[in-house]
Protein backbone atom coordinates (compact mmCIF):
# COMPACT_ATOMS: atom_id res chain seq x y z
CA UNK A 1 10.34 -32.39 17.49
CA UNK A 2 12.57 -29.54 17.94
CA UNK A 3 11.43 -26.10 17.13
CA UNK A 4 11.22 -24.51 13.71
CA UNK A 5 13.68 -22.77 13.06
CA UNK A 6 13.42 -19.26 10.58
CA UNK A 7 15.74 -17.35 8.48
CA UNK A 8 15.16 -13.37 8.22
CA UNK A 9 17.06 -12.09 5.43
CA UNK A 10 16.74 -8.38 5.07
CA UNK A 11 19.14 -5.38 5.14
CA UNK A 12 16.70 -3.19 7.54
CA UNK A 13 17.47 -3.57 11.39
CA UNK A 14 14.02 -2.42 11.71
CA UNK A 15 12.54 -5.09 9.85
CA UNK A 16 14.60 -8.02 11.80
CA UNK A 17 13.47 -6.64 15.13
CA UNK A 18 9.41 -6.26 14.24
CA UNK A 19 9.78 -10.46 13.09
CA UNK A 20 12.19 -11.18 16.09
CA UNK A 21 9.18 -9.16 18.77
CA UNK A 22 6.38 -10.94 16.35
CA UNK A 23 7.99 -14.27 17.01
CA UNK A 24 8.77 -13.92 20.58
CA UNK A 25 5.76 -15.74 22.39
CA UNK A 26 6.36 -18.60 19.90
CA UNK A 27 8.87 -21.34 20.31
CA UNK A 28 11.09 -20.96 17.26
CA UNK A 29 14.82 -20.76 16.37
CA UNK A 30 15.55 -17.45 14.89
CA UNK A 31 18.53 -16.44 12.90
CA UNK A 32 19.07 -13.82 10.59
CA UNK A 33 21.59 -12.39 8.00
CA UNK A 34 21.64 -8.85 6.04
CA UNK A 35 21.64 -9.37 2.29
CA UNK A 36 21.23 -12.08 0.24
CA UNK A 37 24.63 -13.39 0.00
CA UNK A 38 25.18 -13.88 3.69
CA UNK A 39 21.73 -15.14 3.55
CA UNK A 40 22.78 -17.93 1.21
CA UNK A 41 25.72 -19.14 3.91
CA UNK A 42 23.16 -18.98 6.72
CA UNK A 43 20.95 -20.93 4.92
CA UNK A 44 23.17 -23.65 4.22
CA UNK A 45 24.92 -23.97 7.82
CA UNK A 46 21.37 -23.79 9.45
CA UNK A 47 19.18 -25.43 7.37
CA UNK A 48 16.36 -23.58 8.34
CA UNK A 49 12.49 -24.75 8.00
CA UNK A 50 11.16 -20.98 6.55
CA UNK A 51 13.65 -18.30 4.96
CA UNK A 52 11.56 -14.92 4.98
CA UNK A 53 13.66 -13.07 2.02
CA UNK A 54 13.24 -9.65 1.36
CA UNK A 55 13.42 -8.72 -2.51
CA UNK A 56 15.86 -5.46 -2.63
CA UNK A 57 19.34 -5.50 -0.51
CA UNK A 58 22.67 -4.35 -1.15
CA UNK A 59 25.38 -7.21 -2.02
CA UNK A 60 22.56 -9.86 -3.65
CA UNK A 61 19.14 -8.92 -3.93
CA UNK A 62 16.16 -11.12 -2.81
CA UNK A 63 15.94 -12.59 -6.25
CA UNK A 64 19.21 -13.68 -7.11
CA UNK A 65 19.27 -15.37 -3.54
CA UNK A 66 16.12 -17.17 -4.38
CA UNK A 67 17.56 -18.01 -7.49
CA UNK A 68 20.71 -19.98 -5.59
CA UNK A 69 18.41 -21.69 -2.89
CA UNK A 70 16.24 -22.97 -5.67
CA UNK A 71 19.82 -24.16 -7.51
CA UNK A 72 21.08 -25.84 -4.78
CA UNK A 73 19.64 -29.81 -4.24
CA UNK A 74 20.38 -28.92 -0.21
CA UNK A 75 18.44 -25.77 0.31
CA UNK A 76 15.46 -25.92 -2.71
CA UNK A 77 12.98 -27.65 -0.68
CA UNK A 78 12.95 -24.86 2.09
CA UNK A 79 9.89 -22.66 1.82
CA UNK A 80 10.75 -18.90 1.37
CA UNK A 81 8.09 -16.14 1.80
CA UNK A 82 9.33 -13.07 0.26
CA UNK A 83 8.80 -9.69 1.49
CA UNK A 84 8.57 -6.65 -0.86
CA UNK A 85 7.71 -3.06 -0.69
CA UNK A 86 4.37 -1.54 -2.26
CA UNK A 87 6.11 -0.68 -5.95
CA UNK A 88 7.81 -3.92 -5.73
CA UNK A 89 4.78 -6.12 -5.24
CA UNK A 90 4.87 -7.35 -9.26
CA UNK A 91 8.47 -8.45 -8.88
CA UNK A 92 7.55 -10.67 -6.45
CA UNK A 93 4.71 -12.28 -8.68
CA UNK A 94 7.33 -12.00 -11.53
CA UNK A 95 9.03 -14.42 -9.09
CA UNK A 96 6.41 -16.77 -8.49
CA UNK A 97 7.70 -19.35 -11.23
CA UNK A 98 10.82 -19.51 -9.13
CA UNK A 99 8.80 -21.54 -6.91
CA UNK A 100 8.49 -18.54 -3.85
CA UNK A 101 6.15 -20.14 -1.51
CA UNK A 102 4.05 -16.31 -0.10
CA UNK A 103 4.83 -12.97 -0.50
CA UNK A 104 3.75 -10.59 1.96
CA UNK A 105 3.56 -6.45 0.96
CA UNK A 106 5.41 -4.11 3.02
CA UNK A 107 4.50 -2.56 5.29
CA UNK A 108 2.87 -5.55 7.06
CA UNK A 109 2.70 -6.42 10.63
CA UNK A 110 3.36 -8.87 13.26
CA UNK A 111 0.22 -11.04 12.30
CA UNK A 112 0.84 -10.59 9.00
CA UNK A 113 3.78 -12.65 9.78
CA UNK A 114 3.30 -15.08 12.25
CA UNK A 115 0.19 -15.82 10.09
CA UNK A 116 2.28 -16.26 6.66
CA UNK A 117 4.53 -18.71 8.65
CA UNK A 118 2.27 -20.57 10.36
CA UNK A 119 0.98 -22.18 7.29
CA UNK A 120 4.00 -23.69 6.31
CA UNK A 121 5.39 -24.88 10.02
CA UNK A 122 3.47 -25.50 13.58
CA UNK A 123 4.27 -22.59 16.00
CA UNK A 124 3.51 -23.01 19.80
CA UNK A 125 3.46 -21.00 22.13
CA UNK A 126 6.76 -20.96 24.35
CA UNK A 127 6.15 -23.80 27.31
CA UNK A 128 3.74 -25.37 25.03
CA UNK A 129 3.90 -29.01 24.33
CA UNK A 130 0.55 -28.95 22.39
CA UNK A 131 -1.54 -26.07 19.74
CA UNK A 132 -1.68 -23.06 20.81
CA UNK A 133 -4.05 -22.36 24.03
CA UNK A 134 -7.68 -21.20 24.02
CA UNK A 135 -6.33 -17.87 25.13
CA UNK A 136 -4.61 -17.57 22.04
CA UNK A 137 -7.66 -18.42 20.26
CA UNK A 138 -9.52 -14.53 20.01
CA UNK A 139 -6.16 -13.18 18.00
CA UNK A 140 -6.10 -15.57 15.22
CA UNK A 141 -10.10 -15.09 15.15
CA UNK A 142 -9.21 -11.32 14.37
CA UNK A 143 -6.70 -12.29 11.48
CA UNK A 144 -9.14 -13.92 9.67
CA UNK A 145 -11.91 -10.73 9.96
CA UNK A 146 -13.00 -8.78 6.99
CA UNK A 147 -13.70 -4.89 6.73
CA UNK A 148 -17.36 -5.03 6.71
CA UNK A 149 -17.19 -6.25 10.56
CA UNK A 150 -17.94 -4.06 13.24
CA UNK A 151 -14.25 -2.98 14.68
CA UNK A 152 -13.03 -1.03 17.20
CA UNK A 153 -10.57 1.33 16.92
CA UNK A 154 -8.90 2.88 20.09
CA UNK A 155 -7.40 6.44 19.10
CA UNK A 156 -5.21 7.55 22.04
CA UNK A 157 -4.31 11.91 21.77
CA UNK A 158 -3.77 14.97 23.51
CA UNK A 159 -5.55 16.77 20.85
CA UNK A 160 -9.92 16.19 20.78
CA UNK A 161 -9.98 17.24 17.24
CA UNK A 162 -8.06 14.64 15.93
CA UNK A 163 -9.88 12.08 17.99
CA UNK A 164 -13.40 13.37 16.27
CA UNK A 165 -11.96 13.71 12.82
CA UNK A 166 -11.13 9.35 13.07
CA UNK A 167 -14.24 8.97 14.46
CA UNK A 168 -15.99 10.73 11.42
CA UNK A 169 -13.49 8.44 8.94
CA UNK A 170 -13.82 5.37 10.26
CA UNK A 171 -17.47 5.61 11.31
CA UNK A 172 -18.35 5.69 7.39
CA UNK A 173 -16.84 2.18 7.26
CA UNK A 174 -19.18 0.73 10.37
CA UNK A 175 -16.47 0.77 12.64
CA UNK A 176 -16.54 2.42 16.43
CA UNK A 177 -13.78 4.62 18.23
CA UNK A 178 -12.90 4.77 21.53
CA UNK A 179 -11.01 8.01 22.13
CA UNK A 180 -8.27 8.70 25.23
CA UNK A 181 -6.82 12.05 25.69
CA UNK A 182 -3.46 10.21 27.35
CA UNK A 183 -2.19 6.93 28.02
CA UNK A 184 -3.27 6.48 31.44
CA UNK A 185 -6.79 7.00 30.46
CA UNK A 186 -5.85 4.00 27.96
CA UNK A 187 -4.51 1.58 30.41
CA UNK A 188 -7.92 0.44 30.77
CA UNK A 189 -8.58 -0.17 26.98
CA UNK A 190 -5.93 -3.06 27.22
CA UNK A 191 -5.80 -4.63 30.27
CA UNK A 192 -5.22 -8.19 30.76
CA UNK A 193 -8.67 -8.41 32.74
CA UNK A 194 -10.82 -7.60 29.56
CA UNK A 195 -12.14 -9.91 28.06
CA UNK A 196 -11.06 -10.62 24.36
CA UNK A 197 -13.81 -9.59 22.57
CA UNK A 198 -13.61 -6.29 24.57
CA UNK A 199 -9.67 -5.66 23.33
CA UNK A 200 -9.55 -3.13 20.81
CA UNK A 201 -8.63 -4.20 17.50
CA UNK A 202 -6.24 -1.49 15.67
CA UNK A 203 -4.66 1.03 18.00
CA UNK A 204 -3.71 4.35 16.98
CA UNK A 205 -1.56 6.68 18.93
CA UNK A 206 0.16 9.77 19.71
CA UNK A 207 3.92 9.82 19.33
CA UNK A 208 4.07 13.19 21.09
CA UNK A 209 3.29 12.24 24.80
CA UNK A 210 6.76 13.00 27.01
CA UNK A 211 8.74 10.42 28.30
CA UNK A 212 8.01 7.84 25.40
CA UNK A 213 4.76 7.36 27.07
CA UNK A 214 3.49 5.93 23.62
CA UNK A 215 6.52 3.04 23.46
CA UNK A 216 5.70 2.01 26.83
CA UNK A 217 2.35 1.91 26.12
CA UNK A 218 2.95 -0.39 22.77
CA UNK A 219 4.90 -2.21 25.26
CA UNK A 220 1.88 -2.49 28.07
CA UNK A 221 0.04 -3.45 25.37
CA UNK A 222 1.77 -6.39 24.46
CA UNK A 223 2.08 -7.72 27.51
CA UNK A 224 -1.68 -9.17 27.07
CA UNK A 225 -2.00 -12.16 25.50
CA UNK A 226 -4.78 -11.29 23.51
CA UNK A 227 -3.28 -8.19 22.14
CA UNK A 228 -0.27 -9.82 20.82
CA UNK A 229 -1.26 -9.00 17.27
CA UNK A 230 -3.33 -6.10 17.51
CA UNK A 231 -1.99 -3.48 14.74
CA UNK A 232 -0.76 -0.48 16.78
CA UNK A 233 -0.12 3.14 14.64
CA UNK A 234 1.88 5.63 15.46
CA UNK A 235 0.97 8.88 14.79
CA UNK A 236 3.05 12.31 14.30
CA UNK A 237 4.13 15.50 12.68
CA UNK A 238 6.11 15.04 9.53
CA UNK A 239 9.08 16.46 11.02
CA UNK A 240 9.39 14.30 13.85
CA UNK A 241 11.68 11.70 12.42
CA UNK A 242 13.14 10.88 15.32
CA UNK A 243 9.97 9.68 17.27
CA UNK A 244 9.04 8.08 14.27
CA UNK A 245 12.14 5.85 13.82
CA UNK A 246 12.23 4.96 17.35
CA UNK A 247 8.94 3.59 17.43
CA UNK A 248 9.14 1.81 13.91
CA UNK A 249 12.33 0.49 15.67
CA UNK A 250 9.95 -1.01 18.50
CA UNK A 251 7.78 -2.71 16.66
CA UNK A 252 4.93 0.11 15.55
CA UNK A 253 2.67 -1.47 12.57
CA UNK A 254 3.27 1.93 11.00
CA UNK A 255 2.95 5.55 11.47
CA UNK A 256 0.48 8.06 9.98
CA UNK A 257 1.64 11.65 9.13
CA UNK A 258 -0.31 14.72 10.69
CA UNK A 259 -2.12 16.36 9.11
CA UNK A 260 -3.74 12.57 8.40
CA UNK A 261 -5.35 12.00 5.60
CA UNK A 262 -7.94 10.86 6.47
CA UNK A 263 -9.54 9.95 2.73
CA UNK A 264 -6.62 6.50 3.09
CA UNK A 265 -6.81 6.74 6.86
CA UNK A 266 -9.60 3.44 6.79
CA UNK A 267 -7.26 1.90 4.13
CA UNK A 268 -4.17 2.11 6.32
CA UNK A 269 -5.70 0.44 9.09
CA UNK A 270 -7.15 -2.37 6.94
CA UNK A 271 -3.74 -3.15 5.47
CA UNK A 272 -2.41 -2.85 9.20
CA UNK A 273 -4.76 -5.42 10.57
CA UNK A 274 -4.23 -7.78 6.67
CA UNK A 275 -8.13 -7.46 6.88
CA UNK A 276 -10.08 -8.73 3.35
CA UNK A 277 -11.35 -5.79 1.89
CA UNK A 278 -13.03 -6.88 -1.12
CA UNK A 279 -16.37 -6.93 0.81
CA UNK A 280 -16.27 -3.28 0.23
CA UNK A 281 -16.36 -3.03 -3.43
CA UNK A 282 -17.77 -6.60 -4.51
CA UNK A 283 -21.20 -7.71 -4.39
CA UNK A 284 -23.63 -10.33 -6.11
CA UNK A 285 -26.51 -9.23 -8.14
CA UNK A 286 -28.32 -12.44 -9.59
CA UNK A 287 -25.91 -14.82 -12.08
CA UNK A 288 -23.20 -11.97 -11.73
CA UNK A 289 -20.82 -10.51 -9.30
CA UNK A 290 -20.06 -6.65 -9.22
CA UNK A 291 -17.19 -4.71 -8.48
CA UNK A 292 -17.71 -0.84 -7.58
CA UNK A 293 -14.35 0.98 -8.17
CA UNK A 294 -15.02 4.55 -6.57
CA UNK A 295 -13.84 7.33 -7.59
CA UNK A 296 -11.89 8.47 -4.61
CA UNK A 297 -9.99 5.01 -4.45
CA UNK A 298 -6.90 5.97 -2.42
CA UNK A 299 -3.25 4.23 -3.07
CA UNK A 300 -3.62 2.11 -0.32
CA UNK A 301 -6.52 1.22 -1.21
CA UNK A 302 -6.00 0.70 -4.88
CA UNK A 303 -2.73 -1.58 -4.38
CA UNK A 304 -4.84 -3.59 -1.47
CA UNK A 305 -7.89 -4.10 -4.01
CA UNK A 306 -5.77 -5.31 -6.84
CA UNK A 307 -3.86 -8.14 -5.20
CA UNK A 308 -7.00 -9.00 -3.00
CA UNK A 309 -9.20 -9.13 -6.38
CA UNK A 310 -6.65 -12.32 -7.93
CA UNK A 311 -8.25 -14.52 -5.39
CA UNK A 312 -11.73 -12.99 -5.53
CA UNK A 313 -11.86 -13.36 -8.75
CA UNK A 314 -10.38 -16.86 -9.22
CA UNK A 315 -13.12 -17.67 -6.40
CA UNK A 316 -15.91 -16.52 -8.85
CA UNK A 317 -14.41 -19.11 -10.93
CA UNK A 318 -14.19 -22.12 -8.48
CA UNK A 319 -17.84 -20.94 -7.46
CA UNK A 320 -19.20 -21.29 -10.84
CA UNK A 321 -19.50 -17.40 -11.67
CA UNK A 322 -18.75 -16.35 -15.06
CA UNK A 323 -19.41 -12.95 -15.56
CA UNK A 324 -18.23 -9.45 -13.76
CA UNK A 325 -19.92 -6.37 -14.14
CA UNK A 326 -17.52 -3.40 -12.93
CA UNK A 327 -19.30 -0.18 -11.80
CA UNK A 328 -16.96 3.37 -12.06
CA UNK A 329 -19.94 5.25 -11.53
CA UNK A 330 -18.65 8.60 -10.44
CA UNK A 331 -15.19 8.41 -12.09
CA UNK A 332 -14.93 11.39 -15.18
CA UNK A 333 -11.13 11.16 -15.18
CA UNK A 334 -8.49 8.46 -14.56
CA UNK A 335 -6.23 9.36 -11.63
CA UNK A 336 -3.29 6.51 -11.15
CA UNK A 337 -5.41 4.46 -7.98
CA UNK A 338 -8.42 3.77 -10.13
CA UNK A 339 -6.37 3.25 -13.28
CA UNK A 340 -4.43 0.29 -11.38
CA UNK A 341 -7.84 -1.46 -10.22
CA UNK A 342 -9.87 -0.95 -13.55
CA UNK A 343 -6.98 -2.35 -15.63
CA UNK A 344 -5.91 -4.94 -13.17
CA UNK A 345 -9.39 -6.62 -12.45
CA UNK A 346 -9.81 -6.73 -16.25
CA UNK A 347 -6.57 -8.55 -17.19
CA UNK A 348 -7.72 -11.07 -14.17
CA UNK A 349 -10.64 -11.45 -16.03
CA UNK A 350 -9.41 -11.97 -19.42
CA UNK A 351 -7.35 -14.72 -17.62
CA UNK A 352 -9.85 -17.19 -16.44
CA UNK A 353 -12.22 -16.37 -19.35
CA UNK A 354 -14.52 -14.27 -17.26
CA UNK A 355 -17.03 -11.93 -19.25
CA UNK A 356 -17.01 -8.30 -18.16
CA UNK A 357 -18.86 -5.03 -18.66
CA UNK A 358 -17.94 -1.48 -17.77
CA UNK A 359 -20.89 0.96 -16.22
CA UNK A 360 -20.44 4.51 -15.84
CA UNK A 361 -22.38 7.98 -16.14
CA UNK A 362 -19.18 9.20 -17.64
CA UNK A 363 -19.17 7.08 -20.81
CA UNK A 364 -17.34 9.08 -23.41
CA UNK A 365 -14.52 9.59 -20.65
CA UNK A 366 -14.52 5.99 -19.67
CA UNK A 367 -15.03 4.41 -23.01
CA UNK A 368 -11.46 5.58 -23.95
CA UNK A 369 -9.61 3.78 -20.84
CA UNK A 370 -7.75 2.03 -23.38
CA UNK A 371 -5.94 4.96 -24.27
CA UNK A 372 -5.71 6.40 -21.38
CA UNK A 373 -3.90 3.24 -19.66
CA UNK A 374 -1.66 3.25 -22.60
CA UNK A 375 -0.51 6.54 -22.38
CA UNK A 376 -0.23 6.27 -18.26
CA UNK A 377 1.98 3.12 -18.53
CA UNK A 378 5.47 4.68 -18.32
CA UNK A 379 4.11 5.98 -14.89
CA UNK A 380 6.70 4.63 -12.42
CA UNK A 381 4.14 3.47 -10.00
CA UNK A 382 2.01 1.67 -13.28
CA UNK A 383 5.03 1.06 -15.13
CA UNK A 384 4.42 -2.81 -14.99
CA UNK A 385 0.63 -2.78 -14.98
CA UNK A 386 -0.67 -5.54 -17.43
CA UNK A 387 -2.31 -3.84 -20.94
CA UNK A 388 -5.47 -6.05 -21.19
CA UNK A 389 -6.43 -4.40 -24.51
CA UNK A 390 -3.31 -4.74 -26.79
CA UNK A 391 -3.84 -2.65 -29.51
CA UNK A 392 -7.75 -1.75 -28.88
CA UNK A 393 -8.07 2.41 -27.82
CA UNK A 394 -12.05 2.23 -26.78
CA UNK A 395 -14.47 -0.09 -24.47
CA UNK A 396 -17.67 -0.31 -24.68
CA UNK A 397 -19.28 1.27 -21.56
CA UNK A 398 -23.56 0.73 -20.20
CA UNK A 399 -25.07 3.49 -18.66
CA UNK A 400 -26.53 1.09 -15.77
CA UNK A 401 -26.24 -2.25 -14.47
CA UNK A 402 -29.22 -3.15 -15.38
CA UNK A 403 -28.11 -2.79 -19.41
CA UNK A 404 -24.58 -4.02 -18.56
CA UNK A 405 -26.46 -7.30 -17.03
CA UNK A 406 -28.51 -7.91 -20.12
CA UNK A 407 -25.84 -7.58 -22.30
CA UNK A 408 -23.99 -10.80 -21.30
């Protein structure tokens, strides 16, 4: 059989040459165009097995093109994983009738690809006549980890403050840091004689070291088979654009801005490493599953919650749960994060005929969500949020779980 054979369409450089380094170890056919048109003649003189379509480009967007593959009797039976930016994540399930086969939220990662793919084709490793080797076996165990695991974070900087203040972020979530004031001191955090288990799994690092010590490093870092998906984050002054591009252009997960923030800074390593993070906020509690929604819900965290909660909540379904009791304990006014989960997980709800409750210690702020989504809906980044209450301005709201459980 020869090798698959994938189609990158997308009008970002940066974009083809993160799936072209992600795909490298793999034995695959790669071919690319930039915008949806060319796309559409690529397509049809290459026939490839996956098209991995990105939903805005100049020319002819992502969803015109799918439009035309779908159309066409030659190309409609290709699988195409679209690939969208954060605001454009409800186009793409606006899309899904089309019959798109994944979508996968930008920024994403390496994994995040060669994971997506390698559910619709078989991908071996380059001078591999059978699966993938045992070696290879430790990185996809790391895909499929969830937030709640114990992780390790390596945090390589110059400066020992910023070491300590991800230690004191990340720590809240469980997870250890291992801290290196350079990237010599680092070497020994990814070296090929480790064993797997003893790899870091997210790197974060200084862009600021001389001599684009931090590329080399991604590059070092790479070079171990076991590391070939490990999520590595840049990290830099606002101002340094230039560092910034270059390592985006070489294959950097992402890049955090200092001063980090380091309220999202667990959230953007999550979404780095694709890990579930609905472990976090849901939770059983007798016939009845609970959702926590915290008041400090970041963006990243927010978006991440939402589309993770669609198949949590369709599992509480297939699992024979019927009822959802949603905790915003804490939360005495709606900022846009925690207005995206509350509304979203709702309208999920009122989809598959799942009974819900609201709890809060804030109840005549909370009861009048309805009104408060409604007026927040021309938002840009809520401007396609679903309205689960139509016409309705109030919600009834328990002061405890306890009286939100009874009330089912």
């Amino acid at each position: 059989m020869s090798a698959p054979k994938i189609l990158s369409v997308d009008d970002s450089r940066m974009i083809h040459t993160l799936i072209n380094k992600g795909f490298a170890p793999y034995d695959v056919q790669m071919v690319f165009a930039s915008n949806g048109a060319e796309g559409l003649e690529v397509a049809a003189r290459e026939k490839p097995d996956v098209i991995l379509l990105d939903v805005t480009m100049p020319v002819m967007d992502g969803v015109e093109c799918l439009g035309k593959l779908k159309a066409d009797p030659a190309l409609k039976d290709i699988p195409v994983i679209m690939l969208t930016a954060e605001a454009g994540k409800e186009n793409v399930l606006k899309i899904a009738k089309m019959g798109v086969r994944d979508y996968i939220v930008k920024p994403f990662t390496e994994a995040n690809v060669i994971d997506r793919v390698s559910r619709l084709v078989d991908l071996k490793p380059k001078g591999q006549a059978a699966p993938a080797p045992a070696a290879a076996a430790p990185t996809a165990s790391k895909k499929a980890r969830v937030a709640t695991d114990a992780l390790k974070i390596l945090v390589v900087d110059e400066h020992p403050a910023i070491i300590e203040s991800i230690e004191k972020a990340v720590s809240k979530r469980g997870w250890k840091t291992v801290g290196a004031p350079g990237t010599g001191e680092a070497q020994a955090h990814i070296a090929t004689t480790l064993a797997p288990d003893d790899t870091p799994d997210a790197i974060l690092i200084s862009l600021s070291f001389p001599g684009k010590a931090a590329l080399k490093f991604y590059q070092a870092a790479r070079s171990n088979p076991h590391m070939k998906a490990v999520p590595v984050l840049g990290m830099a002054v606002k101002t340094a654009t230039f560092e910034q591009n270059e390592a985006k252009e070489t294959g950097f997960s992402g890049i955090l801005t200092k001063p980090l923030e380091t309220s999202e800074l667990t959230d953007r390593i999550a979404r780095a490493m694709d890990l579930d993070i609905t472990p976090w906020f849901y939770a059983s509690e007798g016939d009845a599953q609970v959702v926590t929604i915290p008041p400090d819900l970041s963006e990243t965290g927010s978006v991440d919650l939402t589309r993770q909660s669609r198949k949590k909540i369709a599992g509480f379904v297939d699992a024979g749960f019927a009822k959802l009791v949603i905790d915003v304990t804490g939360v005495s006014k709606f900022e846009v994060p925690v207005i995206r989960a509350l509304a979203s997980i709702i309208h999920e709800c009122n989809g598959l005929d799942i009974k819900w409750r609201i709890v809060s210690d804030h109840a005549d702020a909370v009861s009048h969500f309805p009104t408060v989504l409604a007026n927040n809906m021309k938002v840009s980044s809520l401007k396609e949020l679903p309205n689960p209450f139509g016409n309705q301005s109030t919600v009834e709201v328990h002061a405890s779980r306890a009286a939100a459980l009874a009330s089912f």
